[in-house]
C-alpha atoms as a PDB file:
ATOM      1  CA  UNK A   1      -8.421  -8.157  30.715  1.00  0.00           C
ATOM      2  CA  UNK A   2      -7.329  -9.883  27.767  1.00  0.00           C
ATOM      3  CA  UNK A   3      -8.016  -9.070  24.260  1.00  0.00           C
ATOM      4  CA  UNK A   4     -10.027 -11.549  22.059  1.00  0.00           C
ATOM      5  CA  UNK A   5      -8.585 -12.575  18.968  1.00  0.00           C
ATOM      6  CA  UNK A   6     -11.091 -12.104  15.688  1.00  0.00           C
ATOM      7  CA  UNK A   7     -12.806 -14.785  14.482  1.00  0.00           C
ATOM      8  CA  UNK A   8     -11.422 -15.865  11.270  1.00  0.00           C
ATOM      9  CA  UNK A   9     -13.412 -16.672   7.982  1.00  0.00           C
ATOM     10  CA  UNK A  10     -12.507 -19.988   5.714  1.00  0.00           C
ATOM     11  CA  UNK A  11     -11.429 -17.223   3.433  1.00  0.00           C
ATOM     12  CA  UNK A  12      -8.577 -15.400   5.832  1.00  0.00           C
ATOM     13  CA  UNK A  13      -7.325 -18.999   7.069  1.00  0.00           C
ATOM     14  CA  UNK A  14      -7.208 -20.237   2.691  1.00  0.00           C
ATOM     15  CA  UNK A  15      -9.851 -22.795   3.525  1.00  0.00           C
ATOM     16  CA  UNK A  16     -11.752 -21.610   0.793  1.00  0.00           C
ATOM     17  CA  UNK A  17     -11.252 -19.665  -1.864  1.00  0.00           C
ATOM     18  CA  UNK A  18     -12.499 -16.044  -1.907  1.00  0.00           C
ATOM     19  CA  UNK A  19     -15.229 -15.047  -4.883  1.00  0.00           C
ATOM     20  CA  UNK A  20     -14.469 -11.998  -6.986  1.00  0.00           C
ATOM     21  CA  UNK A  21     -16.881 -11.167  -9.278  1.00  0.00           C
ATOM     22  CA  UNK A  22     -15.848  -9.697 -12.875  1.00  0.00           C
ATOM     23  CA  UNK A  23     -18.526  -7.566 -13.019  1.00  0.00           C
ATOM     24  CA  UNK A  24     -19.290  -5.785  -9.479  1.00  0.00           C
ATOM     25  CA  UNK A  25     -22.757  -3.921 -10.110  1.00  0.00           C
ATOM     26  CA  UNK A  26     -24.807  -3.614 -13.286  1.00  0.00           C
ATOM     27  CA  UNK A  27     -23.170  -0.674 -14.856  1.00  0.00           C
ATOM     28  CA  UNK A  28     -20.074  -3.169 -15.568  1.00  0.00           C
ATOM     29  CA  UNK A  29     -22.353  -5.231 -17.035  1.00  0.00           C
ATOM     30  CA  UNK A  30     -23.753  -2.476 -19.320  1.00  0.00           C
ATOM     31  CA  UNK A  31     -20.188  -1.295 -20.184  1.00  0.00           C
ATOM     32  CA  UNK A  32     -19.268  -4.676 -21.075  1.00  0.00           C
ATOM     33  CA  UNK A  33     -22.210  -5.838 -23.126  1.00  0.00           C
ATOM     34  CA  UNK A  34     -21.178  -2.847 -25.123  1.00  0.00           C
ATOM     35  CA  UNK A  35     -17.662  -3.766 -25.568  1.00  0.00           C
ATOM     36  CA  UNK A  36     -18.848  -6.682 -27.150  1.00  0.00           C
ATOM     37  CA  UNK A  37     -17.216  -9.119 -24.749  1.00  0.00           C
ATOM     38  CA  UNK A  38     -20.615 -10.398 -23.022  1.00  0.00           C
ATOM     39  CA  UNK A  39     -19.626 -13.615 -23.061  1.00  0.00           C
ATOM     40  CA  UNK A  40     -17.372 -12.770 -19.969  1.00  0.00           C
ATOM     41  CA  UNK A  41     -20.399 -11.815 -18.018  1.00  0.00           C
ATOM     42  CA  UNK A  42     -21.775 -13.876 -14.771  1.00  0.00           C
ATOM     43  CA  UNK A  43     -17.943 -14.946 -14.765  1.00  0.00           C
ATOM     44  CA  UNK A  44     -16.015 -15.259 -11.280  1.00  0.00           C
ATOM     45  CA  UNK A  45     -12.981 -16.103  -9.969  1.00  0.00           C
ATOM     46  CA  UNK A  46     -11.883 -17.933  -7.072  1.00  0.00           C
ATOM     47  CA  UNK A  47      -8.969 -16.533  -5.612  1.00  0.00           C
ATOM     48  CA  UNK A  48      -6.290 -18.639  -2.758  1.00  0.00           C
ATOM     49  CA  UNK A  49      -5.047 -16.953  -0.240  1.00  0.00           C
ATOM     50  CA  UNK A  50      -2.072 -15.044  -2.073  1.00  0.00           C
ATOM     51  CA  UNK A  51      -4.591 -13.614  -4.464  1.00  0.00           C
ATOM     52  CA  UNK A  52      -3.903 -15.753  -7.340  1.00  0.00           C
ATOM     53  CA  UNK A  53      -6.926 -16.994  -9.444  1.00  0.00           C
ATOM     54  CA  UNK A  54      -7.190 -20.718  -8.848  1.00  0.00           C
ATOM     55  CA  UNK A  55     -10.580 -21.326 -11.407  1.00  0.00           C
ATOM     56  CA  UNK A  56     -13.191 -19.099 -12.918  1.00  0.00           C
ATOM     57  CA  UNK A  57     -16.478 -20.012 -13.136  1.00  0.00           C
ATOM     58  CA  UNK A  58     -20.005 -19.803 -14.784  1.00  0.00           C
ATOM     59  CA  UNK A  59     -23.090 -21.256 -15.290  1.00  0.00           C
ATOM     60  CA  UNK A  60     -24.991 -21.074 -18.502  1.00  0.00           C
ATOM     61  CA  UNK A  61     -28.529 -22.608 -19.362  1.00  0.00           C
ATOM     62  CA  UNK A  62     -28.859 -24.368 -22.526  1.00  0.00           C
ATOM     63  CA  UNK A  63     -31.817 -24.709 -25.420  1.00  0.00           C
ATOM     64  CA  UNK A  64     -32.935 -27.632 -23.722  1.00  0.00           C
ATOM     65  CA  UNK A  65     -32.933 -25.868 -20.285  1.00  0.00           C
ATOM     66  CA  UNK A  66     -30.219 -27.560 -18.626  1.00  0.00           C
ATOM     67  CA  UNK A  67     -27.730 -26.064 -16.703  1.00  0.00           C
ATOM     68  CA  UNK A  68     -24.126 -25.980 -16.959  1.00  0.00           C
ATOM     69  CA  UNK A  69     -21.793 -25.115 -14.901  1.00  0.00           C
ATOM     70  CA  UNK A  70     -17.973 -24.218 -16.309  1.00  0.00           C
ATOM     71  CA  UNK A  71     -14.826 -24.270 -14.852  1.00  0.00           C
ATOM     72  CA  UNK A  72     -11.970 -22.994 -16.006  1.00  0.00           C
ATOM     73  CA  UNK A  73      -8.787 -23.853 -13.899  1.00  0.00           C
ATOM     74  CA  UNK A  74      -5.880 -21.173 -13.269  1.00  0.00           C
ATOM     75  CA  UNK A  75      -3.850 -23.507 -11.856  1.00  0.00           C
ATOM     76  CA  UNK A  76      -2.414 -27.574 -12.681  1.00  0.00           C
ATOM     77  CA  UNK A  77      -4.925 -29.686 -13.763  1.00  0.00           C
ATOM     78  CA  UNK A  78      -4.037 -32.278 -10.732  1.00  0.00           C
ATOM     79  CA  UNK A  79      -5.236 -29.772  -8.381  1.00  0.00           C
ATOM     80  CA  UNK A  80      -8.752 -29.398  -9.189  1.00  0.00           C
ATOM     81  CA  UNK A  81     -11.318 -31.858  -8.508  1.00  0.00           C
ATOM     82  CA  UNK A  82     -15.123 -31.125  -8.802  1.00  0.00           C
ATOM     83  CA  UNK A  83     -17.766 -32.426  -6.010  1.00  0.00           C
ATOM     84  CA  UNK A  84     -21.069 -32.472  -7.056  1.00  0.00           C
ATOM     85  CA  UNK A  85     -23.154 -32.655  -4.502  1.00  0.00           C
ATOM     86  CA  UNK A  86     -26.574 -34.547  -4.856  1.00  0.00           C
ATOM     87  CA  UNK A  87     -29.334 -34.882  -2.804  1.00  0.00           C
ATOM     88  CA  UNK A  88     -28.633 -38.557  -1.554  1.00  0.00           C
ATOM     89  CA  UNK A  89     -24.942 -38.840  -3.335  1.00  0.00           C
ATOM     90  CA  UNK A  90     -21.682 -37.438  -3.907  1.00  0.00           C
ATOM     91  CA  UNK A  91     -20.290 -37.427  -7.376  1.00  0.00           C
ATOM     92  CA  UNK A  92     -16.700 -36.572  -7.908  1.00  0.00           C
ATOM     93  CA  UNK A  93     -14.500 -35.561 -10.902  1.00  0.00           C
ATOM     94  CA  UNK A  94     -10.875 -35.329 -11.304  1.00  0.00           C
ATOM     95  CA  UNK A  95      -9.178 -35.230 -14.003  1.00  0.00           C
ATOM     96  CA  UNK A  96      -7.163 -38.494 -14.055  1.00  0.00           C
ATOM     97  CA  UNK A  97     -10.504 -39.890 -13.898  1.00  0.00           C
ATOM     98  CA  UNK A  98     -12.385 -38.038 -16.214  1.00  0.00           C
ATOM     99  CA  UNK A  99     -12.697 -38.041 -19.676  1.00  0.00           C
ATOM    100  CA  UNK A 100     -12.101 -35.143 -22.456  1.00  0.00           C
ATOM    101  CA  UNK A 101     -15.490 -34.595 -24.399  1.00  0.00           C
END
């Protein structure tokens, strides 16, 4: 009888990169929105496979009720690129190609 091997996940084989929040549960929350650093909650990091933070991310809604999502690489800018993915397109962002606001 021979054993069978696990299954592995995108995020054991470093096809994607694993989510860890900031803030696990809501007490985190409540201990940071009394520190006074709220503006770090909702935040996570993507971690590769060696555990290093490649981007942290958010998404915020504005006055005018749009959303926004921000990035925040950990890592060369030349290694990040952004799909957005649309309901009947594909919209892509690097940074060679983009443009500083």
């Amino acid at each position: 009888m021979t054993q069978s091997q696990p299954e592995l996940s995108p995020y054991d084989t470093g096809a994607r990169c694993e989510p860890k929040l900031w803030q696990p549960d809501s007490k985190a929350v409540v201990e940071v929105m009394r520190s006074g650093q709220a503006d770090d909650i909702g935040n996570v990091d993507f971690t590769d496979d060696e555990d290093s933070t490649v981007v942290t991310v958010h998404v915020s809604r504005s006055d005018d009720g749009r959303y926004t999502v921000h990035l925040m690489p950990m890592c060369s800018d030349d290694r990040i690129r952004v799909e957005l993915h649309l309901e009947k397109d594909l919209a892509i962002i690097e940074s060679s190609t983009s443009r500083p606001v």
